[in-house]
PDB file of N, CA and C in Angstrom:
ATOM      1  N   UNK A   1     -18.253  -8.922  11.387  1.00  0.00           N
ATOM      2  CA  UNK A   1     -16.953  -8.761  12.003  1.00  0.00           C
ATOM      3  C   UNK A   1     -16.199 -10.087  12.070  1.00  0.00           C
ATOM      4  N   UNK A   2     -16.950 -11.222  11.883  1.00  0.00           N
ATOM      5  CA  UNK A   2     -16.464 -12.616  12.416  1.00  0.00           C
ATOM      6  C   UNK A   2     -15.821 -12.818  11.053  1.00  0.00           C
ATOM      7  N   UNK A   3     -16.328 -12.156   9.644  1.00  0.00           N
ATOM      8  CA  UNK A   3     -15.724 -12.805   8.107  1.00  0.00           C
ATOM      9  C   UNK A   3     -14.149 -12.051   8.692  1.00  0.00           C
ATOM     10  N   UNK A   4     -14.100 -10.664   9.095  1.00  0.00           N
ATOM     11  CA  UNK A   4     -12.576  -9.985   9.167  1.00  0.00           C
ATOM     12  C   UNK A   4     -11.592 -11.315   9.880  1.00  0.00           C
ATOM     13  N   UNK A   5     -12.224 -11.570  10.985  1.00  0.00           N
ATOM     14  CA  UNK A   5     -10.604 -12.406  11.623  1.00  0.00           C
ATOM     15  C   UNK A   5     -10.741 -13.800  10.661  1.00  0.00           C
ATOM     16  N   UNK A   6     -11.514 -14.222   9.694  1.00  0.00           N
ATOM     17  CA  UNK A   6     -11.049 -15.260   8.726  1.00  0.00           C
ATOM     18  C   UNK A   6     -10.404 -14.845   7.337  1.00  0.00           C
ATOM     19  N   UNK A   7     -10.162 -13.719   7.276  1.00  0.00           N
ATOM     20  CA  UNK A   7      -9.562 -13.211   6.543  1.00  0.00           C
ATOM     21  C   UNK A   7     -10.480 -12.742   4.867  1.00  0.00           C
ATOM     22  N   UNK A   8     -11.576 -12.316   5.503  1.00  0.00           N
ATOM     23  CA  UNK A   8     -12.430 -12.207   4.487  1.00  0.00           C
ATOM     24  C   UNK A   8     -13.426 -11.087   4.291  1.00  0.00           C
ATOM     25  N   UNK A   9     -13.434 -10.436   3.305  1.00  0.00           N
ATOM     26  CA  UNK A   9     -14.173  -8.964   3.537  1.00  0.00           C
ATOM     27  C   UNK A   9     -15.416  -8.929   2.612  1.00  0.00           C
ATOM     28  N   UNK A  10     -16.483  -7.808   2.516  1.00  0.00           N
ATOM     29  CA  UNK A  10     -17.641  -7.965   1.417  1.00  0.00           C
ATOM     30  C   UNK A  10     -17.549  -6.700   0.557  1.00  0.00           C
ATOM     31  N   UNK A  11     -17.448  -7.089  -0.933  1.00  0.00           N
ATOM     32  CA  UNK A  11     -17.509  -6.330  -1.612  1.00  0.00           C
ATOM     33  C   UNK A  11     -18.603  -6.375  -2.465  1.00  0.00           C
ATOM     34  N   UNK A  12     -18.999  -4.863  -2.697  1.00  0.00           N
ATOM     35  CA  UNK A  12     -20.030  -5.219  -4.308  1.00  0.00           C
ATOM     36  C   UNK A  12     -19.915  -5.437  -5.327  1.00  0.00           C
ATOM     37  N   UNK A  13     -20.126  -6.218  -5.913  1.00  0.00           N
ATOM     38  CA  UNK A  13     -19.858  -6.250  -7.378  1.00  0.00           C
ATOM     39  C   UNK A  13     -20.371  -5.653  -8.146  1.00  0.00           C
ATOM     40  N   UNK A  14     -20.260  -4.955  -9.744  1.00  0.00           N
ATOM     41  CA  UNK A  14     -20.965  -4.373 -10.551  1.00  0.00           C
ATOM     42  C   UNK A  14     -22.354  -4.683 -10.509  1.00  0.00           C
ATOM     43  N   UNK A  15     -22.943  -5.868 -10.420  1.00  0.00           N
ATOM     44  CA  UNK A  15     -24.674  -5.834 -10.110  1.00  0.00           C
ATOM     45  C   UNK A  15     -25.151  -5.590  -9.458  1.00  0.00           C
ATOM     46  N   UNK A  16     -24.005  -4.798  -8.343  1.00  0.00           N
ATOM     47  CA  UNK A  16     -24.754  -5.165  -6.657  1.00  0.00           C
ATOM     48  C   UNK A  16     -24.997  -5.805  -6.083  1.00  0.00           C
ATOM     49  N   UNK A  17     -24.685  -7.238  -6.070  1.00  0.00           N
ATOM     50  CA  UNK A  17     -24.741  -8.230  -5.866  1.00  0.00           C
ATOM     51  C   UNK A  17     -23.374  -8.268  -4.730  1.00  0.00           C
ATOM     52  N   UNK A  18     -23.455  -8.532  -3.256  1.00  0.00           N
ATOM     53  CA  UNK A  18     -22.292  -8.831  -1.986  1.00  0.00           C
ATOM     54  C   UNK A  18     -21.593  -9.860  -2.904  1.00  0.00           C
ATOM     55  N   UNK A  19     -20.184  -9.959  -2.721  1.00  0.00           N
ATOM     56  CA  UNK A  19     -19.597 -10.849  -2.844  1.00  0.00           C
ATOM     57  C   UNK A  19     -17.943 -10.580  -1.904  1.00  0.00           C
ATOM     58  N   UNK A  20     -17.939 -11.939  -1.284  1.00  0.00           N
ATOM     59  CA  UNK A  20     -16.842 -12.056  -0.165  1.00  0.00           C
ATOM     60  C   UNK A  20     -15.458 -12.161  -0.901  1.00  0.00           C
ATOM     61  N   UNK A  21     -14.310 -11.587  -0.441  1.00  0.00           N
ATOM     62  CA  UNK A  21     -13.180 -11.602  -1.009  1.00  0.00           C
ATOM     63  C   UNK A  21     -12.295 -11.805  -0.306  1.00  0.00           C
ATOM     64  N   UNK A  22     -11.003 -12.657  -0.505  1.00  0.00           N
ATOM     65  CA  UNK A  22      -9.720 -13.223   0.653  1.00  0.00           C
ATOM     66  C   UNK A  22      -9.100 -11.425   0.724  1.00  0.00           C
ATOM     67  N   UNK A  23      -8.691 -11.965   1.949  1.00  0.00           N
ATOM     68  CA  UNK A  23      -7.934 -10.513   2.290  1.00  0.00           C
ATOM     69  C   UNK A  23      -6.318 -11.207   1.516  1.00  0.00           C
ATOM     70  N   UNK A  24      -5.808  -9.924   1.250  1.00  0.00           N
ATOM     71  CA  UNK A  24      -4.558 -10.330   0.466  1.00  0.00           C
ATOM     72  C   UNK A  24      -3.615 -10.771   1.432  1.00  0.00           C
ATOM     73  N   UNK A  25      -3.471  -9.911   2.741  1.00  0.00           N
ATOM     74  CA  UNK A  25      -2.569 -10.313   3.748  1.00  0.00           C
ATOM     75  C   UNK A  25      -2.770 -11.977   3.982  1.00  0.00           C
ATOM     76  N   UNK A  26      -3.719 -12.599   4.229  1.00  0.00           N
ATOM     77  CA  UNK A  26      -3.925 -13.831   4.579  1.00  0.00           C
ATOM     78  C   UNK A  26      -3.778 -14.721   3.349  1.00  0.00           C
ATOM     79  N   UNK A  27      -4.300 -14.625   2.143  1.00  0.00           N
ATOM     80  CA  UNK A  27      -3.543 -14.990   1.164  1.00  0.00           C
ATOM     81  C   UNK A  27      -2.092 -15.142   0.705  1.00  0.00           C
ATOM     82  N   UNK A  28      -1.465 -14.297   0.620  1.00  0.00           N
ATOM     83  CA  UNK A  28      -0.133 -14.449   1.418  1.00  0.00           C
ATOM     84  C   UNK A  28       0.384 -15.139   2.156  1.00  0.00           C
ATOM     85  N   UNK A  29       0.059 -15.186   3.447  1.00  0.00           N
ATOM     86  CA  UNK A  29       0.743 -15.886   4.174  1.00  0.00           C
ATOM     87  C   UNK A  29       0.221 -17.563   3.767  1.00  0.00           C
ATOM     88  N   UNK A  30      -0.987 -17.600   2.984  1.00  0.00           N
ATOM     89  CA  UNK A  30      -1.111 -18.952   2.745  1.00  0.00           C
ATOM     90  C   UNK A  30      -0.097 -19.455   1.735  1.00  0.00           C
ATOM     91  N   UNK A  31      -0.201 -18.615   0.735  1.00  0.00           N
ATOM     92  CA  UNK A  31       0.825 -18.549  -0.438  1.00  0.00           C
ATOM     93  C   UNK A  31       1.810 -19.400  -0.115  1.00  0.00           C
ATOM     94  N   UNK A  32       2.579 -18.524   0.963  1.00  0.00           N
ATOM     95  CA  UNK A  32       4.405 -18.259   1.530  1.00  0.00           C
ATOM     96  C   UNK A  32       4.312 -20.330   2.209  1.00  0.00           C
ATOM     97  N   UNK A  33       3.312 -20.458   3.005  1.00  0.00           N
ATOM     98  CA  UNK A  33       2.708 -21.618   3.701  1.00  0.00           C
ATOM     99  C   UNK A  33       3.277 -22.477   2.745  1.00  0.00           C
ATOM    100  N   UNK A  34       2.307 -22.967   1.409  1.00  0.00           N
ATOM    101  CA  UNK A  34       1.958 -23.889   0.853  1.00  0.00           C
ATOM    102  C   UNK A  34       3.300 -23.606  -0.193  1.00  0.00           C
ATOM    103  N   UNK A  35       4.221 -22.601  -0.412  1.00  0.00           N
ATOM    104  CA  UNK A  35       5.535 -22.821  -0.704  1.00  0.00           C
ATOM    105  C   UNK A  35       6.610 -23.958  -0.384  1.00  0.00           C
ATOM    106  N   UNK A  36       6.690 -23.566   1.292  1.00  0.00           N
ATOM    107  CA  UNK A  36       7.362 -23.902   2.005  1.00  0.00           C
ATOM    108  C   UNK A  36       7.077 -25.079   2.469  1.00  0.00           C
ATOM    109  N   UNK A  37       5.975 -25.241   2.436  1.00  0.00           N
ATOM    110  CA  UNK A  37       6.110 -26.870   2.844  1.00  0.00           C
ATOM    111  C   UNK A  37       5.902 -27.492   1.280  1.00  0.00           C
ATOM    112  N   UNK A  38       6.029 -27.559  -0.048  1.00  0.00           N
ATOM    113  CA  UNK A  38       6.330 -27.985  -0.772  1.00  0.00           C
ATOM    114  C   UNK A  38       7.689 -28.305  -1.259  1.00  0.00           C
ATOM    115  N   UNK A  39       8.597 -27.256  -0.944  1.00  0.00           N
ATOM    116  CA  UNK A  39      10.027 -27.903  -0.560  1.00  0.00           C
ATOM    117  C   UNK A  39      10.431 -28.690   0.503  1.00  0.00           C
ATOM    118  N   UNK A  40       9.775 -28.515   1.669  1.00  0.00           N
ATOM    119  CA  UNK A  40       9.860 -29.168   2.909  1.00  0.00           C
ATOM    120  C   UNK A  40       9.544 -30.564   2.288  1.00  0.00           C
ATOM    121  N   UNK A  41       8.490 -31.138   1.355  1.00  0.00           N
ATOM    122  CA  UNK A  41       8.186 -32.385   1.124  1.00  0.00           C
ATOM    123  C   UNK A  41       9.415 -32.453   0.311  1.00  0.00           C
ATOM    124  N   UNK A  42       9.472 -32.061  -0.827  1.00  0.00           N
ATOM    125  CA  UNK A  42      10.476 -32.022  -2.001  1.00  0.00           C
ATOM    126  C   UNK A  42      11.514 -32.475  -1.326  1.00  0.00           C
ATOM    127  N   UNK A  43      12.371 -31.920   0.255  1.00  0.00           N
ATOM    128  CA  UNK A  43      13.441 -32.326   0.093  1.00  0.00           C
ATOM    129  C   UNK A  43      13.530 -33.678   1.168  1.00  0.00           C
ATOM    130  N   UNK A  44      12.342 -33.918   2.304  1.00  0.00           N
ATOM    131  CA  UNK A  44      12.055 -35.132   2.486  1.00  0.00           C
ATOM    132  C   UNK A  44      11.060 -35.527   3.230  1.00  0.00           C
ATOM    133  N   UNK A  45      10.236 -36.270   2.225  1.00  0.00           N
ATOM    134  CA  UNK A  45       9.033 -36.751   2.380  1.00  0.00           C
ATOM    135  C   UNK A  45       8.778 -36.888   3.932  1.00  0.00           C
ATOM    136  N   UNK A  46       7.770 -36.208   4.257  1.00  0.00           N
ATOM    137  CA  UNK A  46       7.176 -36.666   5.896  1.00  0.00           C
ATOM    138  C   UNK A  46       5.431 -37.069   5.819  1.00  0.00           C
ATOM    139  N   UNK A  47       4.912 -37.952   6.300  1.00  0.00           N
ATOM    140  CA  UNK A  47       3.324 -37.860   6.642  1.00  0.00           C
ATOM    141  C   UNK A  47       2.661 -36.538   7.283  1.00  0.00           C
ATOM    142  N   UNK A  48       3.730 -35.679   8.133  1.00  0.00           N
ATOM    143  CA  UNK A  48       2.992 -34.725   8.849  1.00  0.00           C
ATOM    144  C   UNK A  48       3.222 -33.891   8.036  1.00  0.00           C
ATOM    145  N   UNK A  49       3.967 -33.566   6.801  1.00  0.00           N
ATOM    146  CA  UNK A  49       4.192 -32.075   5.576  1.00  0.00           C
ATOM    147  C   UNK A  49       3.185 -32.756   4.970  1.00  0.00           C
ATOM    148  N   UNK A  50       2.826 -34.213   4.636  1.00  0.00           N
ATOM    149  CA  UNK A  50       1.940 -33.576   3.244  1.00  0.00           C
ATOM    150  C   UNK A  50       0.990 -33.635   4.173  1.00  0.00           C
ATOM    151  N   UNK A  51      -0.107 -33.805   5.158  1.00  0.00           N
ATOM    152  CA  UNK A  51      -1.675 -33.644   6.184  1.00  0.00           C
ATOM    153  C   UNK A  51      -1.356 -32.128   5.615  1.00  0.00           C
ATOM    154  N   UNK A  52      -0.211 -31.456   6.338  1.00  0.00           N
ATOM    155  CA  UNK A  52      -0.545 -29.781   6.616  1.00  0.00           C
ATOM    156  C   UNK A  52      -0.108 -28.866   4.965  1.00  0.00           C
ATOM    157  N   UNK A  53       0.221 -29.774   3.663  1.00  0.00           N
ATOM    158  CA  UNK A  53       0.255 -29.467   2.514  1.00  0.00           C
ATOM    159  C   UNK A  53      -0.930 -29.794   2.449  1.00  0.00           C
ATOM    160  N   UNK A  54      -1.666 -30.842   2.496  1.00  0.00           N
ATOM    161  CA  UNK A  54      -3.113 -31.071   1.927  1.00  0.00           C
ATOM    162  C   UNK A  54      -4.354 -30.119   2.037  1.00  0.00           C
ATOM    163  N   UNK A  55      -3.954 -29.419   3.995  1.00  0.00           N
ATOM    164  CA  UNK A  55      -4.782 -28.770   4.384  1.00  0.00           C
ATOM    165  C   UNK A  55      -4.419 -27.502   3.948  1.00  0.00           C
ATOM    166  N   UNK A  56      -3.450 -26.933   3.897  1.00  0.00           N
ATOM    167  CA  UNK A  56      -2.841 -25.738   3.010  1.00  0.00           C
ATOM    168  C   UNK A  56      -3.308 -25.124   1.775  1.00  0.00           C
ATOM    169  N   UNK A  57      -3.542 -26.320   1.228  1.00  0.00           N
ATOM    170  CA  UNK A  57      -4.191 -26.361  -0.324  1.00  0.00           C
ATOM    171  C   UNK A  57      -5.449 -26.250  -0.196  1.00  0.00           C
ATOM    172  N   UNK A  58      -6.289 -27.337   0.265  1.00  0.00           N
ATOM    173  CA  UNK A  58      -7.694 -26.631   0.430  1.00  0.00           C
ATOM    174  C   UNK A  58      -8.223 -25.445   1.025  1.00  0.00           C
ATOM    175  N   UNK A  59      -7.309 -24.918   1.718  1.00  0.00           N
ATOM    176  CA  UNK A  59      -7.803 -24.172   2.563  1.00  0.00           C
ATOM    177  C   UNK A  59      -8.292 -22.592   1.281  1.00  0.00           C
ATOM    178  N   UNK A  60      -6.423 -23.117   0.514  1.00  0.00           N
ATOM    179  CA  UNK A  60      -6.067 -22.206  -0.733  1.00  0.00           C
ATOM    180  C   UNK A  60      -7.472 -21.899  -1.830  1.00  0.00           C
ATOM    181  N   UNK A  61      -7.919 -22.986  -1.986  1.00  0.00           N
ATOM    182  CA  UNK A  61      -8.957 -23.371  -3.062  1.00  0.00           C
ATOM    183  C   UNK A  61     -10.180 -23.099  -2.566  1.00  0.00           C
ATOM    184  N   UNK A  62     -10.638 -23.473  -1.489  1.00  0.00           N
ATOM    185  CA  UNK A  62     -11.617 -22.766  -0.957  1.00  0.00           C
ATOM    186  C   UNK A  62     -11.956 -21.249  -0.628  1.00  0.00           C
ATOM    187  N   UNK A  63     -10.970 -20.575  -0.399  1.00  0.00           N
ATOM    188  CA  UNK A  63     -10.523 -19.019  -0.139  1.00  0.00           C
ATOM    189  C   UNK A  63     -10.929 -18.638  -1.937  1.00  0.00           C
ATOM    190  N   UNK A  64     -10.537 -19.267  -2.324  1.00  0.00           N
ATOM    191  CA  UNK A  64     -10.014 -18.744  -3.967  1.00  0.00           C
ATOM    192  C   UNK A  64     -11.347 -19.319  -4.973  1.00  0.00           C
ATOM    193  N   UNK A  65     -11.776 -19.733  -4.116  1.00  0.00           N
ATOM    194  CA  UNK A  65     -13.223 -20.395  -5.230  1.00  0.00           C
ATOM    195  C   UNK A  65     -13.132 -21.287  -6.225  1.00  0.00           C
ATOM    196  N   UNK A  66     -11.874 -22.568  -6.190  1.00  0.00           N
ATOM    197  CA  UNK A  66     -11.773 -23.231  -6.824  1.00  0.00           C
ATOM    198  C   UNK A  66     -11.841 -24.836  -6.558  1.00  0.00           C
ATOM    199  N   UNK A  67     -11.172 -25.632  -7.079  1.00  0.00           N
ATOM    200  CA  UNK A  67     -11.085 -27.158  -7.052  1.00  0.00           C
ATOM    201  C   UNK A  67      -9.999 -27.833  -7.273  1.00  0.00           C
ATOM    202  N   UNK A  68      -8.980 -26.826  -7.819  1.00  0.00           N
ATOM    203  CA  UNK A  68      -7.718 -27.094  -8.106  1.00  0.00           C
ATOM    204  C   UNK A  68      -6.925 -26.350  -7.684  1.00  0.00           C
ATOM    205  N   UNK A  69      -5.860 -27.082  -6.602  1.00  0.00           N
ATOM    206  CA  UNK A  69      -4.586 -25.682  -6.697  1.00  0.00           C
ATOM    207  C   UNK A  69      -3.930 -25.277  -7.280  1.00  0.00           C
ATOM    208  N   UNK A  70      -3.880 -25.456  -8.784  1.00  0.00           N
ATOM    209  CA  UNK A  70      -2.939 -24.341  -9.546  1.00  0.00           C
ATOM    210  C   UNK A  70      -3.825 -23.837  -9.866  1.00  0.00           C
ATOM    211  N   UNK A  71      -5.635 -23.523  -9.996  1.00  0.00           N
ATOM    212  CA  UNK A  71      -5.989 -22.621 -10.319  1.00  0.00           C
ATOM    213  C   UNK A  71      -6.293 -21.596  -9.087  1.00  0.00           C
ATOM    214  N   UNK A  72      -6.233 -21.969  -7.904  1.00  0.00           N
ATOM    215  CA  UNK A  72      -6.007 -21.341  -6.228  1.00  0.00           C
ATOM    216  C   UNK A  72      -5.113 -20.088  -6.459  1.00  0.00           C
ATOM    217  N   UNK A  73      -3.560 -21.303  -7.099  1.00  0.00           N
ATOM    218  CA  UNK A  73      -2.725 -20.357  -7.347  1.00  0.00           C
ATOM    219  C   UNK A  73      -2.617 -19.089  -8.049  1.00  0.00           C
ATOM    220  N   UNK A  74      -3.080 -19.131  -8.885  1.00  0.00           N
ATOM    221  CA  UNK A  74      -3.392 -18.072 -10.384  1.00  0.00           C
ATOM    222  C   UNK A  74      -4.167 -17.397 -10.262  1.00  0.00           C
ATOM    223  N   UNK A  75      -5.530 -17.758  -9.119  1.00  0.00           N
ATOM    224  CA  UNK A  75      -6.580 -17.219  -8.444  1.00  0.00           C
ATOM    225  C   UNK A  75      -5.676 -15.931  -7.418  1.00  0.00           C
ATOM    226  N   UNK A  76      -5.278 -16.664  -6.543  1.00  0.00           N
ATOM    227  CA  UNK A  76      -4.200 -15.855  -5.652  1.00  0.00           C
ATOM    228  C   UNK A  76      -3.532 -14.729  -5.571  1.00  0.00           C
ATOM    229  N   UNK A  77      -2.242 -14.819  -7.242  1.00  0.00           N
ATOM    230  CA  UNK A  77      -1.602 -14.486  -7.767  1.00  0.00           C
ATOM    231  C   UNK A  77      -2.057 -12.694  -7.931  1.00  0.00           C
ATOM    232  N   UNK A  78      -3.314 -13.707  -8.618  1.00  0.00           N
ATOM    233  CA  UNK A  78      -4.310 -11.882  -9.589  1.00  0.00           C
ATOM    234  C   UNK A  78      -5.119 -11.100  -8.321  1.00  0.00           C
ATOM    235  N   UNK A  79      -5.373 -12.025  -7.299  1.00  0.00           N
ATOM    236  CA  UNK A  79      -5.181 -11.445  -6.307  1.00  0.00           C
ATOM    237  C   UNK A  79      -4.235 -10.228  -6.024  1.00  0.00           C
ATOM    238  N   UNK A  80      -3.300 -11.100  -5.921  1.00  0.00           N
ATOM    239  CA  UNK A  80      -2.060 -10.312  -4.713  1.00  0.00           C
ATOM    240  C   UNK A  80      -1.320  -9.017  -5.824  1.00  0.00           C
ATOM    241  N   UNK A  81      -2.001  -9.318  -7.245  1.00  0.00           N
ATOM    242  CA  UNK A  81      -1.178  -7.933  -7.970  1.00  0.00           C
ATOM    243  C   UNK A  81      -2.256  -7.226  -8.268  1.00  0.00           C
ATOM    244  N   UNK A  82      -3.463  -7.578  -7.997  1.00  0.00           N
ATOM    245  CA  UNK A  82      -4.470  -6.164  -7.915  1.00  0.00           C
ATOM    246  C   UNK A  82      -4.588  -5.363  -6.983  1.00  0.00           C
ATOM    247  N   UNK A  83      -4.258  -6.034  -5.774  1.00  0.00           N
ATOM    248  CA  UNK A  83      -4.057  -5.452  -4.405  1.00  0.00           C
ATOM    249  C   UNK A  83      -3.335  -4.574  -4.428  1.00  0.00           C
ATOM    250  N   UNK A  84      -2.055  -4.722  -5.047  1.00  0.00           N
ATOM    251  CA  UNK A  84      -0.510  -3.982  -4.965  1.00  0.00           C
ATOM    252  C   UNK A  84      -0.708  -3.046  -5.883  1.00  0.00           C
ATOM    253  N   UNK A  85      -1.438  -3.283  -7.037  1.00  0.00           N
ATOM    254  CA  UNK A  85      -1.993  -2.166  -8.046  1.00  0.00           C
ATOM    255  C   UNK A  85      -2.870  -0.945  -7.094  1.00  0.00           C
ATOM    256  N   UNK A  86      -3.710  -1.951  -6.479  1.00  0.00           N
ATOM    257  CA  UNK A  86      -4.585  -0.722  -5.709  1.00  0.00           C
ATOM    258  C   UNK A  86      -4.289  -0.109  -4.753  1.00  0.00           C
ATOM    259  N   UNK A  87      -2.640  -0.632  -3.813  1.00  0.00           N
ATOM    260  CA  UNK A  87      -2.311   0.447  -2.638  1.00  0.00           C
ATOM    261  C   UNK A  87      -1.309   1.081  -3.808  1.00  0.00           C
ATOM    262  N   UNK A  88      -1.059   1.378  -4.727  1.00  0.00           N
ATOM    263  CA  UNK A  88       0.283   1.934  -5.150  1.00  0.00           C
ATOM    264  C   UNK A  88      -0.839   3.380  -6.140  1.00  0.00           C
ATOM    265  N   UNK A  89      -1.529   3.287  -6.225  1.00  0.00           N
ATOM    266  CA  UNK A  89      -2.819   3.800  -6.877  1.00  0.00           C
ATOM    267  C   UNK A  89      -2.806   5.306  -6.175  1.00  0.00           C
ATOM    268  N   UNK A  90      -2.564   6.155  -6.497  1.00  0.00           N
ATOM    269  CA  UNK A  90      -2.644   7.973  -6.204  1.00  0.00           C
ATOM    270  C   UNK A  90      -3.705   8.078  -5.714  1.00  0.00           C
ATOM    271  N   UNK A  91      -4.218   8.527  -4.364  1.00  0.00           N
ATOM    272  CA  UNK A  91      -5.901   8.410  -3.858  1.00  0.00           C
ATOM    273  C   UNK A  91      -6.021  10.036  -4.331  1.00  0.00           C
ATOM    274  N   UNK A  92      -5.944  11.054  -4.621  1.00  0.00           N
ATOM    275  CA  UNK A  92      -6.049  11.982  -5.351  1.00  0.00           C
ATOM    276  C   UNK A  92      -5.792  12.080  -6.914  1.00  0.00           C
ATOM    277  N   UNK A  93      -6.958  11.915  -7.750  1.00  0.00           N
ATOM    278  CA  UNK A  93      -7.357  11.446  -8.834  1.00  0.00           C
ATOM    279  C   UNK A  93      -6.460  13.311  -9.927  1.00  0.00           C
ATOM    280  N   UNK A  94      -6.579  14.307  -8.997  1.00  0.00           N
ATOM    281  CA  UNK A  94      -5.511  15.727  -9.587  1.00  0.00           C
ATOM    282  C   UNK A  94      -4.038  15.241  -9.184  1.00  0.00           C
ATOM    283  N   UNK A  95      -3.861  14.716  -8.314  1.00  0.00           N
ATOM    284  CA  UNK A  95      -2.187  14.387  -7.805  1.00  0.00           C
ATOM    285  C   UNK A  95      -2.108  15.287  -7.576  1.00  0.00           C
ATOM    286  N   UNK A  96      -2.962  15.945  -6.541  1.00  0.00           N
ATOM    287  CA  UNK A  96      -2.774  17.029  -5.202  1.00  0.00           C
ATOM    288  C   UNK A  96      -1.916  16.779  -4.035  1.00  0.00           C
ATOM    289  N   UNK A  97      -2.507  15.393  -3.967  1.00  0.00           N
ATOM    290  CA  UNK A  97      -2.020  14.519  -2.664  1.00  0.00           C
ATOM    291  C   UNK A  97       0.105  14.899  -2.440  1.00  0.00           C
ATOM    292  N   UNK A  98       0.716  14.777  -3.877  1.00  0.00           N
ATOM    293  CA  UNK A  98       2.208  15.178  -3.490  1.00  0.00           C
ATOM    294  C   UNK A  98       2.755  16.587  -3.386  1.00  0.00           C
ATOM    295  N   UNK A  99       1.457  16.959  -3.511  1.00  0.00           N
ATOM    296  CA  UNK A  99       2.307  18.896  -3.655  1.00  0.00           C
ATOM    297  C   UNK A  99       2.748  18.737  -2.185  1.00  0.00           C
ATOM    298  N   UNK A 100       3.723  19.613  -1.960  1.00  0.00           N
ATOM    299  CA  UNK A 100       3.967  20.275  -0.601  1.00  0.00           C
ATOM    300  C   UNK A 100       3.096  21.280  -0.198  1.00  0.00           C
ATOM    301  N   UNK A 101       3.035  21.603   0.838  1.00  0.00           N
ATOM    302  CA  UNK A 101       2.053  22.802   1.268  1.00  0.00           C
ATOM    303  C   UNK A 101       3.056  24.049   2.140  1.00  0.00           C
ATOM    304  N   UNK A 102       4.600  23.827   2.101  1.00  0.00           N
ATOM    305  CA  UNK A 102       5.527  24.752   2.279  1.00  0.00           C
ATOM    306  C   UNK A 102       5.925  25.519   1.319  1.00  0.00           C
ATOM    307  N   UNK A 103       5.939  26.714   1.695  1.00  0.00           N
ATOM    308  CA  UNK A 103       6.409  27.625   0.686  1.00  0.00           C
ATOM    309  C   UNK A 103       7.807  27.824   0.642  1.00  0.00           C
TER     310      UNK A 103
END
């Protein structure tokens, strides 16, 4: 229960093998984060934007299983459009789910 409020859930993988995955919501908001304070630096340099860009980023790369943040990013990304693939996804495999049931 303690991985949920870090934003992190367990899935199986094809071997069966647990493997932990960023929740997309929290990804996101890291995303939107490490945006915004990249213009925030961009338009003028502060010591306290880049600490909370620095920590932004790792936080990114660590979530994402990497070492680099543009691969965080791209990590992220395929994230956040498999997600959107999978709520937009018909949970009735006949597409029963849209009939009406009024006559």
């Amino acid at each position: 229960m303690a991985r949920r409020a870090w934003g992190i859930r367990r899935k199986n993988s094809r071997e069966g093998r647990s493997v932990l995955v960023p929740d997309p919501k929290v990804v996101r908001t890291l995303l939107t984060r490490y945006a915004s304070l990249k213009i925030a630096q961009a338009e003028r340099e502060r010591a306290e934007t880049a600490r909370e860009l620095e920590d932004v980023s790792y936080t990114l790369c660590v979530m994402m299983g990497t070492t680099s943040i543009d691969d965080a990013i791209a990590r992220a990304d395929a994230l956040l459009l498999a997600a959107g693939r999978a709520a937009q996804a018909p949970t009735d495999p006949d597409g029963a789910d849209d009939l009406s049931l009024a006559v």
